[in-house]
Protein backbone atom coordinates (compact mmCIF):
# COMPACT_ATOMS: atom_id res chain seq x y z
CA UNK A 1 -10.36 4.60 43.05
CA UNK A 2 -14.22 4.30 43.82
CA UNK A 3 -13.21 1.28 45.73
CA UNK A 4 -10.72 2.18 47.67
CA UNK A 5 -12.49 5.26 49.03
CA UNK A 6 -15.52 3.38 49.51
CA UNK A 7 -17.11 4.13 53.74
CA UNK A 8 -14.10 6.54 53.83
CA UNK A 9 -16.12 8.90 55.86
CA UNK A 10 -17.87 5.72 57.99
CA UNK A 11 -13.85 5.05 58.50
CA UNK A 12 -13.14 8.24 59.83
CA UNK A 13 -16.09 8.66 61.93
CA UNK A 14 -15.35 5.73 63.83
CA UNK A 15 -11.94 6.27 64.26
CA UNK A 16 -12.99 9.96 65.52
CA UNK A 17 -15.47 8.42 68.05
CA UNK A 18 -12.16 6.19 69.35
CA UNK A 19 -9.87 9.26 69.92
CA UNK A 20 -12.42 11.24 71.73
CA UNK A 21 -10.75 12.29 74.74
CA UNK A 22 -7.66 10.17 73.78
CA UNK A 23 -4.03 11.94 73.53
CA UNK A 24 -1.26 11.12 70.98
CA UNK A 25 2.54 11.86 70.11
CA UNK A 26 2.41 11.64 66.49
CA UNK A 27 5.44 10.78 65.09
CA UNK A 28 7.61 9.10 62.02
CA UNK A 29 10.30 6.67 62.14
CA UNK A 30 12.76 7.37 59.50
CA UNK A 31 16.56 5.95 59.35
CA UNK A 32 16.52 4.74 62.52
CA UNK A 33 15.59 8.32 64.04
CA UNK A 34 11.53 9.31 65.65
CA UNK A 35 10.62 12.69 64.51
CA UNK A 36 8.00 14.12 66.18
CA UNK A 37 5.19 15.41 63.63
CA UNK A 38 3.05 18.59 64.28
CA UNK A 39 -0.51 19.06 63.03
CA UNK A 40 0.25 21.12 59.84
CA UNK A 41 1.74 17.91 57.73
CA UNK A 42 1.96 14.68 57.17
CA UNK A 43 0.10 12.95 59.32
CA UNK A 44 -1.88 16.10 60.25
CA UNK A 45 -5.16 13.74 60.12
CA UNK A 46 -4.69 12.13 63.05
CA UNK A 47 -4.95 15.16 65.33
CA UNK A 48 -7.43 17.16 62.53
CA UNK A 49 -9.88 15.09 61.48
CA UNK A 50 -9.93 12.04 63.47
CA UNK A 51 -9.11 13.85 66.82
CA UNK A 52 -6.67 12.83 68.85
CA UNK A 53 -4.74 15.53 70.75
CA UNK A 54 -1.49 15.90 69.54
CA UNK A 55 0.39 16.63 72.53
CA UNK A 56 3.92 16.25 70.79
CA UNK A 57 2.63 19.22 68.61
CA UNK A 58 4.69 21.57 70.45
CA UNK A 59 7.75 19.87 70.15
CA UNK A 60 8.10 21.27 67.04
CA UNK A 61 8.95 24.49 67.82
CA UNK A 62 11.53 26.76 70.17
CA UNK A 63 9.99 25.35 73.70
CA UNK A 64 11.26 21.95 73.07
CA UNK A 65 14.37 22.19 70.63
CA UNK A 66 15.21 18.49 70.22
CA UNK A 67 12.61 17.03 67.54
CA UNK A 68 14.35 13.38 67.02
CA UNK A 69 16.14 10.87 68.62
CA UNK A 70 18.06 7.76 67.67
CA UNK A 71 16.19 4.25 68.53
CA UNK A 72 18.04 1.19 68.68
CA UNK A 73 15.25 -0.88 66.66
């Protein structure tokens, strides 16, 4: 375990420097669907800790009622 959380916190700190300023729709692909991801889950480090602004974040809620939609990957 020692190992793999070995420069964790150099890891994050340089991602967080690279998303300074930087904007992001987090999302999941799952059965062929993209769900768009808030900042209270999985995925939540992305816009807490390293930084990014999750501008999907509201998609989660009443102001933007469709949260997925079917890709053709």
């Amino acid at each position: 375990m020692d190992e793999l959380m070995a420069n964790f916190d150099a890891r994050i700190t340089a991602l967080s420097e690279f998303a300074a300023g930087k904007t992001a729709i987090v999302g999941l692909v799952t059965s062929g669907s993209y769900n768009v991801l808030g900042n209270d889950g999985r995925c939540s480090m992305i816009g807490r800790e390293i930084g990014f602004e999750n501008i999907g974040v509201d998609a989660t809620g009443q102001s933007w009622p469709r949260r997925s939609w079917k890709t053709n990957w």
